[in-house]
PDB file of N, CA and C in Angstrom:
ATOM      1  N   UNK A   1      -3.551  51.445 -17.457  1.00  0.00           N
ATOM      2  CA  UNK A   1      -2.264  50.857 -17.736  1.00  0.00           C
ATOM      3  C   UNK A   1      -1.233  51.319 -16.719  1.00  0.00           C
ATOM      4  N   UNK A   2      -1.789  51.510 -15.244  1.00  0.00           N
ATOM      5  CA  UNK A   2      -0.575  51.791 -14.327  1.00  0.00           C
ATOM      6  C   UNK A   2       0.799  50.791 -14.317  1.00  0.00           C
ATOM      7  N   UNK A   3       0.371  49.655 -14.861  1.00  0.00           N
ATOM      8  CA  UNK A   3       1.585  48.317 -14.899  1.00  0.00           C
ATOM      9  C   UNK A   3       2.222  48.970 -15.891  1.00  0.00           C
ATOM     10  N   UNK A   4       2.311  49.828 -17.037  1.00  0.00           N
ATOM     11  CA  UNK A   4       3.488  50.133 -17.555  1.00  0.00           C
ATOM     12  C   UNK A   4       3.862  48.971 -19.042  1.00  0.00           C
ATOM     13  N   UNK A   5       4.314  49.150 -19.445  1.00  0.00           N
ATOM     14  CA  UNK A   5       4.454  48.488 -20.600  1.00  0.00           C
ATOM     15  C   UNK A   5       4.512  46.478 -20.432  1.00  0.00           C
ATOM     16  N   UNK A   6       4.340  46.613 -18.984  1.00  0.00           N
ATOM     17  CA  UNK A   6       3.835  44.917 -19.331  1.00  0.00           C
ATOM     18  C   UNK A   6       2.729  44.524 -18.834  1.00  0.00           C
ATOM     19  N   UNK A   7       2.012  45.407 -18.493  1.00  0.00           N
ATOM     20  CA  UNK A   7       0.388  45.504 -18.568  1.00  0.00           C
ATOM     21  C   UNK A   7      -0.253  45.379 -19.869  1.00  0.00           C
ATOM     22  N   UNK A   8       0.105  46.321 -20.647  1.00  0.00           N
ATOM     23  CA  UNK A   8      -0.094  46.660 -22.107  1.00  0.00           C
ATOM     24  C   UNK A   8       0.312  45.534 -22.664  1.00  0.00           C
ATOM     25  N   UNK A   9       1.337  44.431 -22.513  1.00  0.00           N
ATOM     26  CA  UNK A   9       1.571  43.735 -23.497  1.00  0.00           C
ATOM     27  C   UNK A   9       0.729  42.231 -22.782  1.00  0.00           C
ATOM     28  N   UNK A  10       0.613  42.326 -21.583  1.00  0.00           N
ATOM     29  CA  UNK A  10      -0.766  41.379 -21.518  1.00  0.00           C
ATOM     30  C   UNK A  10      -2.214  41.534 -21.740  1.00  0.00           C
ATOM     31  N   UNK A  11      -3.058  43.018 -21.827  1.00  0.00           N
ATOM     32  CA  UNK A  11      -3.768  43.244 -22.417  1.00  0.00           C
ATOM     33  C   UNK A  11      -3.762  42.781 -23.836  1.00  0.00           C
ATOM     34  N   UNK A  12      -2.781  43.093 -24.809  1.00  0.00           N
ATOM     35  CA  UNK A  12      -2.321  42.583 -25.901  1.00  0.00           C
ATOM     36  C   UNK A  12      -2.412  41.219 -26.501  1.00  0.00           C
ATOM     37  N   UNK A  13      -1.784  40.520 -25.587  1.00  0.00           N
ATOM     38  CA  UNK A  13      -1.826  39.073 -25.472  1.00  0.00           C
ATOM     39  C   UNK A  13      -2.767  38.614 -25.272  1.00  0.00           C
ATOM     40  N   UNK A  14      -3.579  38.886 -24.528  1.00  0.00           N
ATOM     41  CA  UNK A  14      -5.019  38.186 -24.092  1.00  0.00           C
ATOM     42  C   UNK A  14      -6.322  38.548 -25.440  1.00  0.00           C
ATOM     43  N   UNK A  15      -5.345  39.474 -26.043  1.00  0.00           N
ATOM     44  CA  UNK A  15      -6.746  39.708 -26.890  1.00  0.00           C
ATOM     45  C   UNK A  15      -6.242  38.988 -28.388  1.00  0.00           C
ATOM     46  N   UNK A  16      -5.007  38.658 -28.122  1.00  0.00           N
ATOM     47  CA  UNK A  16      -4.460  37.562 -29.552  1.00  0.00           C
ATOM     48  C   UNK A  16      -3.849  38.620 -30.521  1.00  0.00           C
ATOM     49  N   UNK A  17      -3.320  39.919 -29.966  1.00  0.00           N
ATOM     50  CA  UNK A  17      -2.551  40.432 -30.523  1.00  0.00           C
ATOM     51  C   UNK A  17      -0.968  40.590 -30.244  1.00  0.00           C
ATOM     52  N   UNK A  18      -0.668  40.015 -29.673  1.00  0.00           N
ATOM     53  CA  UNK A  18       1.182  39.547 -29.127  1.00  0.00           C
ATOM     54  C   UNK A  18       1.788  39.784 -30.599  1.00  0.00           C
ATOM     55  N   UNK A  19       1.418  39.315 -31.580  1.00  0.00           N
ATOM     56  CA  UNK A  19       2.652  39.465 -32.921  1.00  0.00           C
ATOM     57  C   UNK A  19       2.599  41.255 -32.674  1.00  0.00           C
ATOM     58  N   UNK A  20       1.627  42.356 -33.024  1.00  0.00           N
ATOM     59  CA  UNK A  20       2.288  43.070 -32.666  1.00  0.00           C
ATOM     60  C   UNK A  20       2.949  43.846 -31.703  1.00  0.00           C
ATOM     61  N   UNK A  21       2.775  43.287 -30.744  1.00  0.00           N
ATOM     62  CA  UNK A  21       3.309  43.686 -29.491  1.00  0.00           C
ATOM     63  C   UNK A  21       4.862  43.096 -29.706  1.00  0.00           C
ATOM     64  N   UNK A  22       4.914  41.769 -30.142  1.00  0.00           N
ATOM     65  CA  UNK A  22       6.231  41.573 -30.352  1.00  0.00           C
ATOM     66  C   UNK A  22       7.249  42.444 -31.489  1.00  0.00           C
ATOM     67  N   UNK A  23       6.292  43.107 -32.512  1.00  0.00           N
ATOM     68  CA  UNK A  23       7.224  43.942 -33.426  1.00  0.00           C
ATOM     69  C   UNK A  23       7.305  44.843 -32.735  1.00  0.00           C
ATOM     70  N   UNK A  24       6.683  45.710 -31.933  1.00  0.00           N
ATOM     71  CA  UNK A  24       7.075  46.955 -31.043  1.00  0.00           C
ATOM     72  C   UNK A  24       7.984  47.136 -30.521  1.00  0.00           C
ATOM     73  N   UNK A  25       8.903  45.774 -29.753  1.00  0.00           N
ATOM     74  CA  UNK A  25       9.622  45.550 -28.368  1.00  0.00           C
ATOM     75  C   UNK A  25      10.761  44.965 -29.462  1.00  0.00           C
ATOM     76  N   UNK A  26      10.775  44.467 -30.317  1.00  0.00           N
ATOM     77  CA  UNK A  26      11.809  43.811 -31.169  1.00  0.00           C
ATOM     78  C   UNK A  26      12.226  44.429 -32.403  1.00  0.00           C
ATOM     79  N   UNK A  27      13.509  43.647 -33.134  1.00  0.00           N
ATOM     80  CA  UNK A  27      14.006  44.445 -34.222  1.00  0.00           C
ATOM     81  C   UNK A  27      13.161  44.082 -35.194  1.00  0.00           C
ATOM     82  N   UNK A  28      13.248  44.839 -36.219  1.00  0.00           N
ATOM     83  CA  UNK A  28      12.516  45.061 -37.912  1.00  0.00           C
ATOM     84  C   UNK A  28      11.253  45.990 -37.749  1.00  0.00           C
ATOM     85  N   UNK A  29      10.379  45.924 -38.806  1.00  0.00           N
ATOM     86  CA  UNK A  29       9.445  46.576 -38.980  1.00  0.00           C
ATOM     87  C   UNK A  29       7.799  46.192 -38.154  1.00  0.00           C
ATOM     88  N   UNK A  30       8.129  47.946 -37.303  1.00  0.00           N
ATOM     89  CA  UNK A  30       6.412  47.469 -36.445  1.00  0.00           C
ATOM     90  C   UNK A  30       5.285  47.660 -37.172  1.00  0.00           C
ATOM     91  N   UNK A  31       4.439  46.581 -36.374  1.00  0.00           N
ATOM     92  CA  UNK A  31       3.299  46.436 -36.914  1.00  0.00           C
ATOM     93  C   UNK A  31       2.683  47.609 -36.546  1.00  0.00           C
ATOM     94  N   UNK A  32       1.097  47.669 -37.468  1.00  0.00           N
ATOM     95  CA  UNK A  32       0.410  48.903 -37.416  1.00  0.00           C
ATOM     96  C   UNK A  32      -0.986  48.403 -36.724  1.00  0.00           C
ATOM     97  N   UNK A  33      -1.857  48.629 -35.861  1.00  0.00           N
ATOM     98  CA  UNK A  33      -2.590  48.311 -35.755  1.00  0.00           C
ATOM     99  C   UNK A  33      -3.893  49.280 -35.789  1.00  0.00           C
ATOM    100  N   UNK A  34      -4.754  49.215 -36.014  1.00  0.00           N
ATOM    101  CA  UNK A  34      -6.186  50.086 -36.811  1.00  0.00           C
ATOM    102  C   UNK A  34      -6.879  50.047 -35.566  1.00  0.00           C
ATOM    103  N   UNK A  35      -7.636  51.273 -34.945  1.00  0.00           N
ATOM    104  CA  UNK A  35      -8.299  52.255 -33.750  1.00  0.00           C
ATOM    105  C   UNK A  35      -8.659  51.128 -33.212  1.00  0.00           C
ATOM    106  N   UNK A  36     -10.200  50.601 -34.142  1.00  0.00           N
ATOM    107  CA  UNK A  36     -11.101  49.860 -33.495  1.00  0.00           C
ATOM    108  C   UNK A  36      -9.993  47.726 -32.794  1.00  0.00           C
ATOM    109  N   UNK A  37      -9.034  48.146 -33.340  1.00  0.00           N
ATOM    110  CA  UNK A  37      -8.650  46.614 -32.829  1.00  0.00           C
ATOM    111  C   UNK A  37      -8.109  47.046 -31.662  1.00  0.00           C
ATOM    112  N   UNK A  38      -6.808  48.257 -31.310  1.00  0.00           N
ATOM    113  CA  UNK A  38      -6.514  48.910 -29.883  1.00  0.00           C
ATOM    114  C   UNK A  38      -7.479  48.554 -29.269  1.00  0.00           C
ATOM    115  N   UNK A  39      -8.662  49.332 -29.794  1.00  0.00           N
ATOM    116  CA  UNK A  39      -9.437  49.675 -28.850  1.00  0.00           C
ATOM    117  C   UNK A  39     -10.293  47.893 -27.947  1.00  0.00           C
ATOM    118  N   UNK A  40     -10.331  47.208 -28.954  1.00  0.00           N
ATOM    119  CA  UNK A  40     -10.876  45.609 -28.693  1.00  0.00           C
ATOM    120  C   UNK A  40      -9.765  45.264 -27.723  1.00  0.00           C
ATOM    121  N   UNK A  41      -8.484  45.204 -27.752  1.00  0.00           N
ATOM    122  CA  UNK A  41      -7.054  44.858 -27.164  1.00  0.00           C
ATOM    123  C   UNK A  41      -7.122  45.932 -25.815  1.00  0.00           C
ATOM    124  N   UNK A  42      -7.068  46.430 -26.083  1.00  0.00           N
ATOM    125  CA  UNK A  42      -7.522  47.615 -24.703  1.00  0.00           C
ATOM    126  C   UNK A  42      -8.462  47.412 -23.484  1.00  0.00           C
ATOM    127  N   UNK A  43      -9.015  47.501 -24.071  1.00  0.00           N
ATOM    128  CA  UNK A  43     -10.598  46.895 -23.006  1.00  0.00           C
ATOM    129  C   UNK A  43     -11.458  47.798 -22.192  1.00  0.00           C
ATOM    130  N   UNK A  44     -12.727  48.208 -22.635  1.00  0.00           N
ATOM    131  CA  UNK A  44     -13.270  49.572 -21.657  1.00  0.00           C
ATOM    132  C   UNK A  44     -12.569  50.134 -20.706  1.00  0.00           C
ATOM    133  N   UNK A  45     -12.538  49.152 -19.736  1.00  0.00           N
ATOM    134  CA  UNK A  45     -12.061  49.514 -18.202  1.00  0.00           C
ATOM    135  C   UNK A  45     -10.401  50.331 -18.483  1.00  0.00           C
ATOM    136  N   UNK A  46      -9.994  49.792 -19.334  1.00  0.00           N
ATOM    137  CA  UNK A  46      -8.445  50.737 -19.757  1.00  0.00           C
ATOM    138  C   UNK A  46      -8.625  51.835 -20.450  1.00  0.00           C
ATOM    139  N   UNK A  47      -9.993  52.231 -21.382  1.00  0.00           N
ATOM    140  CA  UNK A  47     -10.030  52.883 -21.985  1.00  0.00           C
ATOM    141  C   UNK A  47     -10.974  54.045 -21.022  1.00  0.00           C
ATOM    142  N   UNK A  48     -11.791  53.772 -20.425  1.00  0.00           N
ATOM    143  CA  UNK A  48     -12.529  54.383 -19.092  1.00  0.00           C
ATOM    144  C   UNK A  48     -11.648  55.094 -18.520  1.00  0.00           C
ATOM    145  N   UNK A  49     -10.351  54.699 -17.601  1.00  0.00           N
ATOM    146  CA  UNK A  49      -9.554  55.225 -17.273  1.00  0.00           C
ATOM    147  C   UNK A  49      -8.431  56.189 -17.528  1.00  0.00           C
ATOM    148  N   UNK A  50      -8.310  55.811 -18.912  1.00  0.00           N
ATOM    149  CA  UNK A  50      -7.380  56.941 -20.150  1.00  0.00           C
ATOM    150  C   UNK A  50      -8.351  58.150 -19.769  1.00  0.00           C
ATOM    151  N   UNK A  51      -9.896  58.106 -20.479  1.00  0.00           N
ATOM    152  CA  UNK A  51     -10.615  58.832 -20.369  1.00  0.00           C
ATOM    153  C   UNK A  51     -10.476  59.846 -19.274  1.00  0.00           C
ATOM    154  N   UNK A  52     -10.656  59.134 -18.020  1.00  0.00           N
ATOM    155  CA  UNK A  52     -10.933  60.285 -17.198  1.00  0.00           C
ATOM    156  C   UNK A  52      -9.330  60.586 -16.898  1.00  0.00           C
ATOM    157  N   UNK A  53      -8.269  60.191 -16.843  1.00  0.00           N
ATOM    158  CA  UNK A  53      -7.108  60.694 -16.541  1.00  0.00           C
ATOM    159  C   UNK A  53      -6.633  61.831 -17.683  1.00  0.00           C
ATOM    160  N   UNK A  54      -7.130  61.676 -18.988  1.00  0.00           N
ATOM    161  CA  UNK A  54      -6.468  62.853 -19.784  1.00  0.00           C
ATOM    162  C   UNK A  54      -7.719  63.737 -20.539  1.00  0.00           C
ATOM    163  N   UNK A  55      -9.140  63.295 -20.079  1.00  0.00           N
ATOM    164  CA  UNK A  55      -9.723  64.130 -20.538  1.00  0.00           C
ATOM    165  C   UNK A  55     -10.409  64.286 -22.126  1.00  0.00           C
ATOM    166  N   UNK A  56      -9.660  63.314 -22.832  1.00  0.00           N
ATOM    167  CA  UNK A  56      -9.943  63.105 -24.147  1.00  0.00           C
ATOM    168  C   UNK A  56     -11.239  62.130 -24.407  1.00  0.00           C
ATOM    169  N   UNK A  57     -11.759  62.080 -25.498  1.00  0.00           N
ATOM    170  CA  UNK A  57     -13.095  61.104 -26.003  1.00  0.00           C
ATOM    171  C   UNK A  57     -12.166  59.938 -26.151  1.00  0.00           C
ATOM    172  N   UNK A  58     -12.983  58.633 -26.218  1.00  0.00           N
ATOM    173  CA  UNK A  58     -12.250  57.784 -26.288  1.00  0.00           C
ATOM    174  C   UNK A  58     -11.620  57.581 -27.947  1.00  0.00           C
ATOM    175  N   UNK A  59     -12.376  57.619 -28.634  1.00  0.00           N
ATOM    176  CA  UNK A  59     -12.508  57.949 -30.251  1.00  0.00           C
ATOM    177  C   UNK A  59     -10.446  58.345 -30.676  1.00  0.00           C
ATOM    178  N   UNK A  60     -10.775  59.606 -29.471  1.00  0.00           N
ATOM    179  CA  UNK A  60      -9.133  60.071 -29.829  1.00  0.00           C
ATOM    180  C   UNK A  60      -8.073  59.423 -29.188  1.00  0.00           C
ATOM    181  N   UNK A  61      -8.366  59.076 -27.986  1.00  0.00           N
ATOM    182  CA  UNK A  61      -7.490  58.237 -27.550  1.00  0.00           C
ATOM    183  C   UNK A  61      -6.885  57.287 -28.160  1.00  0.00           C
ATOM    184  N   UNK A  62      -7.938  56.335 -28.671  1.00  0.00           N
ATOM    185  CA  UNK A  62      -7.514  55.100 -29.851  1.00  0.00           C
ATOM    186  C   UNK A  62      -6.669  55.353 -31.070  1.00  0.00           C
ATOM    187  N   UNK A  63      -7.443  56.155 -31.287  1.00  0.00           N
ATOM    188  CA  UNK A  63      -6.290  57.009 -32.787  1.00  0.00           C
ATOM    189  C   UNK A  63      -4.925  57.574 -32.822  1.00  0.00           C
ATOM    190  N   UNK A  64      -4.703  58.063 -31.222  1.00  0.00           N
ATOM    191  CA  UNK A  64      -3.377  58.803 -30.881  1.00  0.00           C
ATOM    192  C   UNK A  64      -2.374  57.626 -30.831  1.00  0.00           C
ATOM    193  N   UNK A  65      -3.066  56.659 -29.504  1.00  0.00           N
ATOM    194  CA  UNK A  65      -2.337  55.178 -29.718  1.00  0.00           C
ATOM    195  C   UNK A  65      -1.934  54.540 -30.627  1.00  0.00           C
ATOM    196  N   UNK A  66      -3.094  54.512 -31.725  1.00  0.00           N
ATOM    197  CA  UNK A  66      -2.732  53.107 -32.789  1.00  0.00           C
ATOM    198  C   UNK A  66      -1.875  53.853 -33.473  1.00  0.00           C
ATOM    199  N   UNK A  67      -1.628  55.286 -33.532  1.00  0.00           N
ATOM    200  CA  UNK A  67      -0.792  55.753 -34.877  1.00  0.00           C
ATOM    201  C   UNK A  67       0.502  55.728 -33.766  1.00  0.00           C
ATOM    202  N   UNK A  68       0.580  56.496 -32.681  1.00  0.00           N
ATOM    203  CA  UNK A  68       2.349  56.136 -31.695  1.00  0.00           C
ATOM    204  C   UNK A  68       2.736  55.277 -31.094  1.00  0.00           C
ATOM    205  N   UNK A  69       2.266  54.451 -30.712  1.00  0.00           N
ATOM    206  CA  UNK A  69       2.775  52.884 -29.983  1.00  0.00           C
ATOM    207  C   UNK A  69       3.695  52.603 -31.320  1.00  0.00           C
ATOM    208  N   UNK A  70       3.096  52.177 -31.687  1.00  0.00           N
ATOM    209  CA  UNK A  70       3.782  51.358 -32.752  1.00  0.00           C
ATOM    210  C   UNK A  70       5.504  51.936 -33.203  1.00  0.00           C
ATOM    211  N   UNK A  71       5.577  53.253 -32.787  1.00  0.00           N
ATOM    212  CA  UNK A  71       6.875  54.013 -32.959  1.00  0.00           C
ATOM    213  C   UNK A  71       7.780  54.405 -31.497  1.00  0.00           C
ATOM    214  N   UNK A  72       6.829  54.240 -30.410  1.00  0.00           N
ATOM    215  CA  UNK A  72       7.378  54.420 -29.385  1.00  0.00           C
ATOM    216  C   UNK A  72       8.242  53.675 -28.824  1.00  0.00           C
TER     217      UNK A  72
END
């Protein structure tokens, strides 16, 4: 995700998750989204790269995401 938050929201998009990408970036209540769908919305090659840049399993990666995006 070197593109930065509009990388992420075309990853997002392409995988047919834009509604919550749109509660993230907009007013009211964000959506929540569950490990294994990040992780579908994500896509190896993004998740490959998390991997080797921070060292974590991917398992945790997904979990750290789906629970703080959504608040970030």
């Amino acid at each position: 995700l070197g593109g930065g938050p509009g990388e992420l929201d075309q990853h997002m998009r392409r995988q047919g998750r834009g509604d919550a990408m749109d509660s993230w970036v907009g007013t009211g209540p964000n959506h929540r989204m569950e490990p294994h769908d990040l992780e579908a919305a994500l896509g190896p090659d993004v998740l490959d790269d998390l991997q080797e840049q921070t060292g974590l399993s991917r398992q945790e990666i997904v979990q750290r995401l789906s629970r703080e995006l959504p608040d970030a």
